[in-house]
PDB file of N, CA and C in Angstrom:
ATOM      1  N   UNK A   1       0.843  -1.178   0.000  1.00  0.00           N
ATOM      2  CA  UNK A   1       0.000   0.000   0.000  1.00  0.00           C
ATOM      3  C   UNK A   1       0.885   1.237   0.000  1.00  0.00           C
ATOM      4  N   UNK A   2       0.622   2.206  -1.146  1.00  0.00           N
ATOM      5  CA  UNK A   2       1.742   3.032  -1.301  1.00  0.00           C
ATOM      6  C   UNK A   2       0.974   4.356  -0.503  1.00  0.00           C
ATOM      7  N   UNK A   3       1.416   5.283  -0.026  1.00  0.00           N
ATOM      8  CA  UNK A   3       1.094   6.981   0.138  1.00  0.00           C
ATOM      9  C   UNK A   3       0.165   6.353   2.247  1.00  0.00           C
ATOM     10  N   UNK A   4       0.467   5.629   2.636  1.00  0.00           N
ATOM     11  CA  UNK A   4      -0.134   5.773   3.772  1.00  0.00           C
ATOM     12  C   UNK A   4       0.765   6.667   4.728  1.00  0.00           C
ATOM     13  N   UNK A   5      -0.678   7.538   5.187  1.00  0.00           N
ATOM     14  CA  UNK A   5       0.329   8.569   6.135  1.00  0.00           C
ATOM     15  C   UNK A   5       0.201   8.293   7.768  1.00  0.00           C
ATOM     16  N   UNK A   6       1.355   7.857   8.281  1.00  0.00           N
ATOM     17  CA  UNK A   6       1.613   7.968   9.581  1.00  0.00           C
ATOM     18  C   UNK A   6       1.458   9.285  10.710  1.00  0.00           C
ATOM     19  N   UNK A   7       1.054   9.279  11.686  1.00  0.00           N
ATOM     20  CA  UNK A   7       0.938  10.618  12.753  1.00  0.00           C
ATOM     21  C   UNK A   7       0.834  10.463  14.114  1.00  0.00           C
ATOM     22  N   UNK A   8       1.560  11.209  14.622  1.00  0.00           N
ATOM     23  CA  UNK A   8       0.779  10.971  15.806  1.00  0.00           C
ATOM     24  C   UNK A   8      -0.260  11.823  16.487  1.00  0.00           C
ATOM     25  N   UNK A   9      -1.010  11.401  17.531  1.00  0.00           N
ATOM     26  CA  UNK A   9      -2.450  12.451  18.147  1.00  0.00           C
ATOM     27  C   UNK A   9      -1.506  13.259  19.257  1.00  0.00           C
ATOM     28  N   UNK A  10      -1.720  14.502  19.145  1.00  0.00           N
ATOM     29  CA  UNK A  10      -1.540  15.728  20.050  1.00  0.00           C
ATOM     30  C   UNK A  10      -2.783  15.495  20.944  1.00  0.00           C
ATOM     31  N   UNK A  11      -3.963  15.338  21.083  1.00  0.00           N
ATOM     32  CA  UNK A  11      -4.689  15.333  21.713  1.00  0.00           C
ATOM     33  C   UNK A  11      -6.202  14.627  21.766  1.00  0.00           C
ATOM     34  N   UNK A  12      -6.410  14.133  22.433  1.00  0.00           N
ATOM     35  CA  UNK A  12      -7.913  13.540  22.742  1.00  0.00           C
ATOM     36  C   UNK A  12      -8.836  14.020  23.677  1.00  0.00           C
ATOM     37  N   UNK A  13     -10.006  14.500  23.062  1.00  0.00           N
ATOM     38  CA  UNK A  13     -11.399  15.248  24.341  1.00  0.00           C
ATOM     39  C   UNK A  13     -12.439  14.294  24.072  1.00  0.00           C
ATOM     40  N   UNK A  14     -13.215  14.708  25.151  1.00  0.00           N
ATOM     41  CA  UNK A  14     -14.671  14.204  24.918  1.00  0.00           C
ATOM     42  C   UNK A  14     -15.236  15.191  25.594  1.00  0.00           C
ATOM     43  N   UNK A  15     -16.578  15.741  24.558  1.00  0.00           N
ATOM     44  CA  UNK A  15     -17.349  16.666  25.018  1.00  0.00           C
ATOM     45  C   UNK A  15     -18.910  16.086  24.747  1.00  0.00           C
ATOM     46  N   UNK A  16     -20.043  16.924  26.142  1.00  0.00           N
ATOM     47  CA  UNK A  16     -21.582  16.060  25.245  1.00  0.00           C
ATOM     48  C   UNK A  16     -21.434  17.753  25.441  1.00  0.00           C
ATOM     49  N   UNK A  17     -22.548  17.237  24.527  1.00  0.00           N
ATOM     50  CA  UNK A  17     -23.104  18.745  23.850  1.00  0.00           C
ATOM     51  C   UNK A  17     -24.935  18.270  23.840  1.00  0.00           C
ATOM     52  N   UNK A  18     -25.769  19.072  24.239  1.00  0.00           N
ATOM     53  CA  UNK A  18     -27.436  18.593  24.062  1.00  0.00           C
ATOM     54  C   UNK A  18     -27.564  18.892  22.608  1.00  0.00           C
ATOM     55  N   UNK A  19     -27.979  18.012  21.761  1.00  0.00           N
ATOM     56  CA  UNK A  19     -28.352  18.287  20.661  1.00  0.00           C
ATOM     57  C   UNK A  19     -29.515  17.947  20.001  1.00  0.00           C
ATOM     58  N   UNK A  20     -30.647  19.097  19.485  1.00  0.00           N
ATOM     59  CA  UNK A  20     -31.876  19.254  19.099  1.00  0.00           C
ATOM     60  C   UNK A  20     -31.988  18.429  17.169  1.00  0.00           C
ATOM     61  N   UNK A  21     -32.452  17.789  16.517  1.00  0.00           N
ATOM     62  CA  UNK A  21     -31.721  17.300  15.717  1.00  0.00           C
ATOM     63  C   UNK A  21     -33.833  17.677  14.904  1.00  0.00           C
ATOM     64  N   UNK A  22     -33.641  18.416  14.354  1.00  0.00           N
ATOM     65  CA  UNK A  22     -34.720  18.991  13.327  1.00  0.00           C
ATOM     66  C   UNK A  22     -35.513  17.701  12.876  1.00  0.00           C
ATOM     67  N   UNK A  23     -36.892  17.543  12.155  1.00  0.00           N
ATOM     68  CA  UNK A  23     -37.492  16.312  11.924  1.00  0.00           C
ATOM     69  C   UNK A  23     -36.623  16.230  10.443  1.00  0.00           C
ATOM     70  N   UNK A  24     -35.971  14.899  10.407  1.00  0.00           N
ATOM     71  CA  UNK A  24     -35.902  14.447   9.276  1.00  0.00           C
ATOM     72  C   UNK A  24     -37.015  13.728   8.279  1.00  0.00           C
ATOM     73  N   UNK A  25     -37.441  14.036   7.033  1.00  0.00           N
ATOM     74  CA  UNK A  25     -38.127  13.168   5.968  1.00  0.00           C
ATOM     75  C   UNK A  25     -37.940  11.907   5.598  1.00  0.00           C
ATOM     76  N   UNK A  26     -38.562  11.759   5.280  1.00  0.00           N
ATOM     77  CA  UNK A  26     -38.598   9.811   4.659  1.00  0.00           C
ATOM     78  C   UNK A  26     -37.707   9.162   3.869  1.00  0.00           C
ATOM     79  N   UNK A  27     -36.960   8.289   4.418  1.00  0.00           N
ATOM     80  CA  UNK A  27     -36.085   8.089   3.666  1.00  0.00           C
ATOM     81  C   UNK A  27     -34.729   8.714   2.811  1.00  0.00           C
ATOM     82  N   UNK A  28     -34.630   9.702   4.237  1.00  0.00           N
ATOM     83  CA  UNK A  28     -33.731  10.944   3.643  1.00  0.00           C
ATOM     84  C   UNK A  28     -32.701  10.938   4.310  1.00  0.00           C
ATOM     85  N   UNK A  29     -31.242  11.558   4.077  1.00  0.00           N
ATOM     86  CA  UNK A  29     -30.102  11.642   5.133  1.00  0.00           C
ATOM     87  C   UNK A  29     -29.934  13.308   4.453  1.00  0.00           C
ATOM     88  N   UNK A  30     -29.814  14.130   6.158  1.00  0.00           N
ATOM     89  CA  UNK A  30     -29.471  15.623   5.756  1.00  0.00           C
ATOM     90  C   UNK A  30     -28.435  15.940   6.581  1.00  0.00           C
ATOM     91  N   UNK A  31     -28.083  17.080   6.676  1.00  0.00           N
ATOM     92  CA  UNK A  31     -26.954  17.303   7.029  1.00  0.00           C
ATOM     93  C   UNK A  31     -27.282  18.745   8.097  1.00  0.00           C
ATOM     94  N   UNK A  32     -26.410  19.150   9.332  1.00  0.00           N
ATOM     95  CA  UNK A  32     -26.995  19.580  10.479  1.00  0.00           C
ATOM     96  C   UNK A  32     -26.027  19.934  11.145  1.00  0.00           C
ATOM     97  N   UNK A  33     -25.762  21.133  11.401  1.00  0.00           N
ATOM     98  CA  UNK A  33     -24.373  21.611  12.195  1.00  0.00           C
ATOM     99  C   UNK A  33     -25.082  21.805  13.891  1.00  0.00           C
ATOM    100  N   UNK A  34     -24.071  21.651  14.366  1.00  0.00           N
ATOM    101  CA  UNK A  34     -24.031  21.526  15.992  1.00  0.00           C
ATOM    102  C   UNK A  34     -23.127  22.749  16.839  1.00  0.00           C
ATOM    103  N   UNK A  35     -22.774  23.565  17.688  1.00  0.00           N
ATOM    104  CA  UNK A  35     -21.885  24.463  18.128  1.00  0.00           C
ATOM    105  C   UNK A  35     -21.483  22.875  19.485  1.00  0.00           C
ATOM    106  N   UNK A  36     -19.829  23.035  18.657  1.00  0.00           N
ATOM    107  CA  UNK A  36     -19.109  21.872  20.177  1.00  0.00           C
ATOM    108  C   UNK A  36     -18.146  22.679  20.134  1.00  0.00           C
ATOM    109  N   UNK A  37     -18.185  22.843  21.358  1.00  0.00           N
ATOM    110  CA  UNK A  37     -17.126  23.890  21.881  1.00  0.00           C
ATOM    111  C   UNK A  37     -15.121  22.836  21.863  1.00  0.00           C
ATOM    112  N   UNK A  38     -14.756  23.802  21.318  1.00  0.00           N
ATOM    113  CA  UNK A  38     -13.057  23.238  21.587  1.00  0.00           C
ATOM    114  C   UNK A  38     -12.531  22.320  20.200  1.00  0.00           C
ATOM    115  N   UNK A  39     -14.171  22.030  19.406  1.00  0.00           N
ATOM    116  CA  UNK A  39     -13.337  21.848  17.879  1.00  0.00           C
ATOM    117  C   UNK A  39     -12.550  22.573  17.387  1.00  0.00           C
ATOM    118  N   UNK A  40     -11.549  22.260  16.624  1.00  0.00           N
ATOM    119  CA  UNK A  40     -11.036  23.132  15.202  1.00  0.00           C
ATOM    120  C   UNK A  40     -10.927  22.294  13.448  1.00  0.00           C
ATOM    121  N   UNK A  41     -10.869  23.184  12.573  1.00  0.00           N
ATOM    122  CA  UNK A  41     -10.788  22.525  11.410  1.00  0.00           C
ATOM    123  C   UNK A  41      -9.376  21.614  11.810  1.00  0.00           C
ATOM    124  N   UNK A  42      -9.405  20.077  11.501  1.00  0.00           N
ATOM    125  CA  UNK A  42      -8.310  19.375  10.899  1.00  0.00           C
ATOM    126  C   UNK A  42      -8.805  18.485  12.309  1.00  0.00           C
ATOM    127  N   UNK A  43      -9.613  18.606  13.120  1.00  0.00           N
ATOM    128  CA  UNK A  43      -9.873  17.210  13.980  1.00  0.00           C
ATOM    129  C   UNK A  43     -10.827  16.420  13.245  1.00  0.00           C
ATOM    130  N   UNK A  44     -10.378  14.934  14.199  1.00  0.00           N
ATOM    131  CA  UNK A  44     -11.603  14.130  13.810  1.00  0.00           C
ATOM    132  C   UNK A  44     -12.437  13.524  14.582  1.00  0.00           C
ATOM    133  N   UNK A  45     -13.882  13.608  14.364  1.00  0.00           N
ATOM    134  CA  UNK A  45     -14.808  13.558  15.133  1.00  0.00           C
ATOM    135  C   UNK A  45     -15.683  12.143  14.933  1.00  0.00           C
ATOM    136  N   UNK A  46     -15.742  11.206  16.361  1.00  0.00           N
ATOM    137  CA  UNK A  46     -16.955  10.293  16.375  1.00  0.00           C
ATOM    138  C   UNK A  46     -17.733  10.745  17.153  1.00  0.00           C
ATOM    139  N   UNK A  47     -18.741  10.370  17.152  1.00  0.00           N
ATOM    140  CA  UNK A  47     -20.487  10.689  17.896  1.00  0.00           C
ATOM    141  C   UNK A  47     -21.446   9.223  18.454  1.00  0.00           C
ATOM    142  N   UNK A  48     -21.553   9.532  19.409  1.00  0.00           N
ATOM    143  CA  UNK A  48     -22.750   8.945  19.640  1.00  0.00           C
ATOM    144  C   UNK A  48     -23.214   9.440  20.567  1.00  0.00           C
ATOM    145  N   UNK A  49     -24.737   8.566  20.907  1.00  0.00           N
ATOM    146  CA  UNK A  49     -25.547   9.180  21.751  1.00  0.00           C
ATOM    147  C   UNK A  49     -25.456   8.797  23.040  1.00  0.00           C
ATOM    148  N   UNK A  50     -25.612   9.455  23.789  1.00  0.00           N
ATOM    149  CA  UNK A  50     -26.348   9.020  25.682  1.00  0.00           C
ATOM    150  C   UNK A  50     -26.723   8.572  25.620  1.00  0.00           C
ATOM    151  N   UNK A  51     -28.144   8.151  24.897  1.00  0.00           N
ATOM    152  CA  UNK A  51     -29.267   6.984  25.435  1.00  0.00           C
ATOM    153  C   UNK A  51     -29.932   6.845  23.783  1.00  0.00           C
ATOM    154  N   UNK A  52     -30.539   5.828  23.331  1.00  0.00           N
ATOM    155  CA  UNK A  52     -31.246   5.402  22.523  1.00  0.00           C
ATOM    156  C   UNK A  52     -32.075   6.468  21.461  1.00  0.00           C
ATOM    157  N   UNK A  53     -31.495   6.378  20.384  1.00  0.00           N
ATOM    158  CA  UNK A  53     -32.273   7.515  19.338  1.00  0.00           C
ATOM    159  C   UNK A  53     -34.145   6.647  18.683  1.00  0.00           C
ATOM    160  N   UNK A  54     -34.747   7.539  17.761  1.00  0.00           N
ATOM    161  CA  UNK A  54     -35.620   6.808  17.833  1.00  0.00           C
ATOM    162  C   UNK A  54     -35.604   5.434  16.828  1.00  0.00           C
ATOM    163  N   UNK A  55     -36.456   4.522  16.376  1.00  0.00           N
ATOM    164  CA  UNK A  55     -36.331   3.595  15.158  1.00  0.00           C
ATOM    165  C   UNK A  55     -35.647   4.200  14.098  1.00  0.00           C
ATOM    166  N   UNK A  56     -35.347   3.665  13.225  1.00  0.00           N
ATOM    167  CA  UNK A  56     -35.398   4.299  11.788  1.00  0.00           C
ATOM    168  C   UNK A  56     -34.505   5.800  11.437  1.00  0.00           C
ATOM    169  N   UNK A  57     -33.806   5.982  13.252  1.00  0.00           N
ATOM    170  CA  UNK A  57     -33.019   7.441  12.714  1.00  0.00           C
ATOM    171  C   UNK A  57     -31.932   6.494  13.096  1.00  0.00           C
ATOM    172  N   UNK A  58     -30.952   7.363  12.576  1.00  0.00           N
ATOM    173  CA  UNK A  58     -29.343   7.083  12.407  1.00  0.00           C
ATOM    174  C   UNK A  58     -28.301   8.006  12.156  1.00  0.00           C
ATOM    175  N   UNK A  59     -26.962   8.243  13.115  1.00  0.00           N
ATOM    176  CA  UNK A  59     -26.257   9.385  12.448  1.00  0.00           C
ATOM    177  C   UNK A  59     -24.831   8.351  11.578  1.00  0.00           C
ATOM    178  N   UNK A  60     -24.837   8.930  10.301  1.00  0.00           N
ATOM    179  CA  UNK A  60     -23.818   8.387   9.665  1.00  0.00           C
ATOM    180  C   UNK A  60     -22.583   9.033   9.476  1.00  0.00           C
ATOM    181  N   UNK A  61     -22.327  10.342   9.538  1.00  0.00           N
ATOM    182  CA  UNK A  61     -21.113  10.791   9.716  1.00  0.00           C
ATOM    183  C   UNK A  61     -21.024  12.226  10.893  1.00  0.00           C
ATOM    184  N   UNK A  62     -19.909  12.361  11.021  1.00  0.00           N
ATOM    185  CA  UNK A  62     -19.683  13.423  11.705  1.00  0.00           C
ATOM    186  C   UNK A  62     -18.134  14.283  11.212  1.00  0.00           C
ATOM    187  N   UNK A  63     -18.148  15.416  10.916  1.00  0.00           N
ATOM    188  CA  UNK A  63     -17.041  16.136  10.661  1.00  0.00           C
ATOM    189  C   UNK A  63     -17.112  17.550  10.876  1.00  0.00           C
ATOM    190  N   UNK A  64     -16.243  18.017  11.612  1.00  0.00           N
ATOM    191  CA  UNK A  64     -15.688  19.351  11.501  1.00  0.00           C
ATOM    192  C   UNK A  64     -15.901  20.746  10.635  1.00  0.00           C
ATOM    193  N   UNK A  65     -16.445  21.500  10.467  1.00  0.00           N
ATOM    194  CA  UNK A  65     -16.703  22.520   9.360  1.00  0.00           C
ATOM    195  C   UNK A  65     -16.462  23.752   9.590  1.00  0.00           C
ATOM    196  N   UNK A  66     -16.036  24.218  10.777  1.00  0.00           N
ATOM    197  CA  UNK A  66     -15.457  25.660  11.491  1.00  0.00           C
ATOM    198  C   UNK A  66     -15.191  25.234  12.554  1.00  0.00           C
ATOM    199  N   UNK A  67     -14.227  26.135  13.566  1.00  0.00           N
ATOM    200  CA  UNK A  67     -14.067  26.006  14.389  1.00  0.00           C
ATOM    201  C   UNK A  67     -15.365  26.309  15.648  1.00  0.00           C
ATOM    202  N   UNK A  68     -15.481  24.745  16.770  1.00  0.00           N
ATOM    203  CA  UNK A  68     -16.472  24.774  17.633  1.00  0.00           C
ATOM    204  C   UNK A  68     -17.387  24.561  16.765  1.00  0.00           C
ATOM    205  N   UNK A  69     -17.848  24.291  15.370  1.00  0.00           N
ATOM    206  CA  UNK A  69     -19.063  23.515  14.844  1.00  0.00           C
ATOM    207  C   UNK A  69     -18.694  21.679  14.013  1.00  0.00           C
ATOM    208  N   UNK A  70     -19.807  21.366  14.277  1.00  0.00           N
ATOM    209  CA  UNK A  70     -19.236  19.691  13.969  1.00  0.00           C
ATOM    210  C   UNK A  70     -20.541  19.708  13.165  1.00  0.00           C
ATOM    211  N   UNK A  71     -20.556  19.462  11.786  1.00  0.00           N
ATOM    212  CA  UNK A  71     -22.012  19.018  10.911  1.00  0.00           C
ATOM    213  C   UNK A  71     -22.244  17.596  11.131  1.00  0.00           C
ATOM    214  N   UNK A  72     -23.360  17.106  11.404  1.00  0.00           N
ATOM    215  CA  UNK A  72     -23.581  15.832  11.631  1.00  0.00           C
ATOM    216  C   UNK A  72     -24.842  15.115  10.477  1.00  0.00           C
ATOM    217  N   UNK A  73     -24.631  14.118   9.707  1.00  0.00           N
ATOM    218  CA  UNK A  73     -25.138  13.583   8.729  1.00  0.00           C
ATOM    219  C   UNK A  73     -26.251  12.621   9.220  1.00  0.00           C
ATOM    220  N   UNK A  74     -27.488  13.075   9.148  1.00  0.00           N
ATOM    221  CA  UNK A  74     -28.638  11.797  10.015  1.00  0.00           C
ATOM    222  C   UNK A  74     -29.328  11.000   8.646  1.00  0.00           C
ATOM    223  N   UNK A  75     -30.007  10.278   9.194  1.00  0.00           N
ATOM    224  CA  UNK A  75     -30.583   9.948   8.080  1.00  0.00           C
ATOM    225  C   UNK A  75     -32.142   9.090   8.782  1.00  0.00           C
ATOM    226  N   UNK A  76     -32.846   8.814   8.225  1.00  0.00           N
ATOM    227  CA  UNK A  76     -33.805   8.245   8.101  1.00  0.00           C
ATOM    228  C   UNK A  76     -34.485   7.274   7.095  1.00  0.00           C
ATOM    229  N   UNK A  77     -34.695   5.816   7.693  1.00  0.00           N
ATOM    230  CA  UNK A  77     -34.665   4.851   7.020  1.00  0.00           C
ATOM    231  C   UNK A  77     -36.596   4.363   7.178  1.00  0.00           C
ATOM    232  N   UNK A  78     -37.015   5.319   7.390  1.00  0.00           N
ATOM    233  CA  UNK A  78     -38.837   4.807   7.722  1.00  0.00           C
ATOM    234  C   UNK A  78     -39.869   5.126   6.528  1.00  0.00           C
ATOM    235  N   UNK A  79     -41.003   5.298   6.088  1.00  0.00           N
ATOM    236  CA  UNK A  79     -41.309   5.840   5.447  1.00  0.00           C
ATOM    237  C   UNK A  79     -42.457   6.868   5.637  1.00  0.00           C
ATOM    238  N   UNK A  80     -41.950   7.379   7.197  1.00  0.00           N
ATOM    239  CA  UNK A  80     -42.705   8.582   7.368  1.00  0.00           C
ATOM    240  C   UNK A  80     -41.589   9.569   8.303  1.00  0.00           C
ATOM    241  N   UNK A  81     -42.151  11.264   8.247  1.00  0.00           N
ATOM    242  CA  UNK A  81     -40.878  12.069   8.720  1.00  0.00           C
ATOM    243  C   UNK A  81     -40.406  11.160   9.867  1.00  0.00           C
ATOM    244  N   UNK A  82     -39.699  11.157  10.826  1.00  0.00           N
ATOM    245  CA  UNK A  82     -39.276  11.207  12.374  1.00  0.00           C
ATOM    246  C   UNK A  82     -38.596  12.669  12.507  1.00  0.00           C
ATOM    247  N   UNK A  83     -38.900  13.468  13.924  1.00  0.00           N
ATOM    248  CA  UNK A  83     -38.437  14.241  14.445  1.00  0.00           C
ATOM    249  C   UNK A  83     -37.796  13.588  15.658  1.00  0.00           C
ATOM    250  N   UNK A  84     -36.409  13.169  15.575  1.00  0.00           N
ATOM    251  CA  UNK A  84     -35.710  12.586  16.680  1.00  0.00           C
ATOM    252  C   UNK A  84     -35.394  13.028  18.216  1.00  0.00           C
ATOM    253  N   UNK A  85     -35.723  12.206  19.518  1.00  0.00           N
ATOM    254  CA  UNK A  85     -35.968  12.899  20.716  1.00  0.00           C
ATOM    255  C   UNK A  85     -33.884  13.289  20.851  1.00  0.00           C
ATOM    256  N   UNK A  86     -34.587  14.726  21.220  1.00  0.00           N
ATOM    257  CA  UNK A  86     -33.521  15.882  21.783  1.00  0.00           C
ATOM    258  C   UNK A  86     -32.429  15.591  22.588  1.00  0.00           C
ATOM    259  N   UNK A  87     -31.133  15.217  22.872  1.00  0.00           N
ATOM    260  CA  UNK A  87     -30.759  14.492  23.963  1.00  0.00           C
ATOM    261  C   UNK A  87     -29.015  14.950  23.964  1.00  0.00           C
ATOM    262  N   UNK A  88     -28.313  14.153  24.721  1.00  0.00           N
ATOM    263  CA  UNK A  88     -27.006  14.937  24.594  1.00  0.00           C
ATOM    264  C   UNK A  88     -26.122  13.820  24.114  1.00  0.00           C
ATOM    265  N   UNK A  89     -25.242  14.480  23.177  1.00  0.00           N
ATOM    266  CA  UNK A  89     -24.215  13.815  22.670  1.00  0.00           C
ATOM    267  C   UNK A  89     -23.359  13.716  23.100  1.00  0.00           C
ATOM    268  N   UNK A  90     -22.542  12.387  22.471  1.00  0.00           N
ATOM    269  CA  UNK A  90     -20.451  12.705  23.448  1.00  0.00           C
ATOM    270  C   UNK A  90     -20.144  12.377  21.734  1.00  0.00           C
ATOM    271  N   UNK A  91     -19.118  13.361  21.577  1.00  0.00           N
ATOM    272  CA  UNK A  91     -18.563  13.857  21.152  1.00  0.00           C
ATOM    273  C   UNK A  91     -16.834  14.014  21.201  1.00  0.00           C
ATOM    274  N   UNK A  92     -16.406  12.824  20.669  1.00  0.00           N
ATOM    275  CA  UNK A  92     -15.306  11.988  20.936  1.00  0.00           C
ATOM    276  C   UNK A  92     -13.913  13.081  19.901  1.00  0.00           C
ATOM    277  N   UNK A  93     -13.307  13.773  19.990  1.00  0.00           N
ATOM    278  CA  UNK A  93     -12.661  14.456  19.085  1.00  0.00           C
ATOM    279  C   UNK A  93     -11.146  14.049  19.303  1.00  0.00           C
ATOM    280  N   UNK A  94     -10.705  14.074  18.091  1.00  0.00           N
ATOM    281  CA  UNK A  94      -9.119  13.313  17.910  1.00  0.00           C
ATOM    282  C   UNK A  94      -8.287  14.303  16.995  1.00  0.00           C
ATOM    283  N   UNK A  95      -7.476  15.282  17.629  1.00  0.00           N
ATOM    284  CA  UNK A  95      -6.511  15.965  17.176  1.00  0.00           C
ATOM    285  C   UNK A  95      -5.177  15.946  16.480  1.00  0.00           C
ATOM    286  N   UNK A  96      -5.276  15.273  15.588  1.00  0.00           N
ATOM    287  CA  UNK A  96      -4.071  14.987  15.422  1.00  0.00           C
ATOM    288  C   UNK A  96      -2.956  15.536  14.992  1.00  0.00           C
ATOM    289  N   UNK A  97      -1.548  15.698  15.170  1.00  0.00           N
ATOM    290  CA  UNK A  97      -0.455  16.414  15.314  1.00  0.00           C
ATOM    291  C   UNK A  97       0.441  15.746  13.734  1.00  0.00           C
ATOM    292  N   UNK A  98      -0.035  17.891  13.741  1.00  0.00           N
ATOM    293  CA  UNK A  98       0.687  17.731  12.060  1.00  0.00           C
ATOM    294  C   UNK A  98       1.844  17.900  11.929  1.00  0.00           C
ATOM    295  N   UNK A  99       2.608  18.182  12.911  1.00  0.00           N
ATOM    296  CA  UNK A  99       4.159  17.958  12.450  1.00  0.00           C
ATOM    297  C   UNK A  99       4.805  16.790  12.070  1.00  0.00           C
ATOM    298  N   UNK A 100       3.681  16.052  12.365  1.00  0.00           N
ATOM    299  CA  UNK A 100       4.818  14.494  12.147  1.00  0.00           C
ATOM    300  C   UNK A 100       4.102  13.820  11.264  1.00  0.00           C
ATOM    301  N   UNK A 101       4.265  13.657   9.976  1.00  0.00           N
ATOM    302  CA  UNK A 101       4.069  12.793   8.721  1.00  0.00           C
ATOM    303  C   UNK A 101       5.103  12.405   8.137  1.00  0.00           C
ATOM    304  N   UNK A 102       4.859  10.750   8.104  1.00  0.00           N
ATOM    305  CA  UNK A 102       5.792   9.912   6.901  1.00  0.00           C
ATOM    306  C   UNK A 102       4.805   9.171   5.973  1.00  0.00           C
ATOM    307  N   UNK A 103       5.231   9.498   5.177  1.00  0.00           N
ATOM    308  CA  UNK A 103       4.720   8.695   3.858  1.00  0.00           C
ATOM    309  C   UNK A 103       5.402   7.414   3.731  1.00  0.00           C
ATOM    310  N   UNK A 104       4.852   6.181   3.818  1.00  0.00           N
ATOM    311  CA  UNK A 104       5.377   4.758   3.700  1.00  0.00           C
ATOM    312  C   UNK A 104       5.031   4.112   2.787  1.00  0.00           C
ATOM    313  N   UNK A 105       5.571   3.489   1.791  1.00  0.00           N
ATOM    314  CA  UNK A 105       5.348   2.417   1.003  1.00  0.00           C
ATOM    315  C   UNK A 105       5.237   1.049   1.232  1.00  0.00           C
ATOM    316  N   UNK A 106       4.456   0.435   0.899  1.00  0.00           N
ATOM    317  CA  UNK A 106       4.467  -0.850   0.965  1.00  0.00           C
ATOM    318  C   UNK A 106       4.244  -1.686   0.137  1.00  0.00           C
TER     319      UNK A 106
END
């Protein structure tokens, strides 16, 4: 595997943040920014929830888009809206430290 880049993490947080998550449509995945305090562009972000979201919702990605905002990708797999119950997130963020890249071949 050629161009894999090595690094190491400067830092690891975990933050919950309460997050209100708008009714999603049927069979739809949208996209939904959040204010998490202590992001910056170039971290990377996993998510999950505190406690149980409803049927049929799901978050599929999470990334960074300004600093202290994280857009989060939901989606909905039912075939009617869901407006998902309100609840708090953790918010797992992984900093990783750009001084140190090697490019390795293999």
């Amino acid at each position: 595997m050629a161009g894999i880049t090595l690094g190491n993490v400067y830092g690891l947080m975990v933050v919950t943040v309460f997050v209100d998550i708008a009714s999603i449509a049927a069979n739809t995945t949208v996209e939904q920014s959040f204010n998490v305090p202590g992001v910056r562009l170039g971290d990377m972000v996993i998510v999950t929830t505190a406690s149980a979201v409803n049927a049929g919702v799901f978050v599929a990605s999470a990334r960074v888009t300004a600093a202290n905002t994280v857009a989060l990708r939901v989606g909905n797999v039912t075939v009617g809206a869901l407006d998902p119950v309100a609840q708090d997130c953790l918010f797992f963020v992984i900093r990783p430290d750009a001084g140190v890249r090697v490019g390795v071949a293999m």
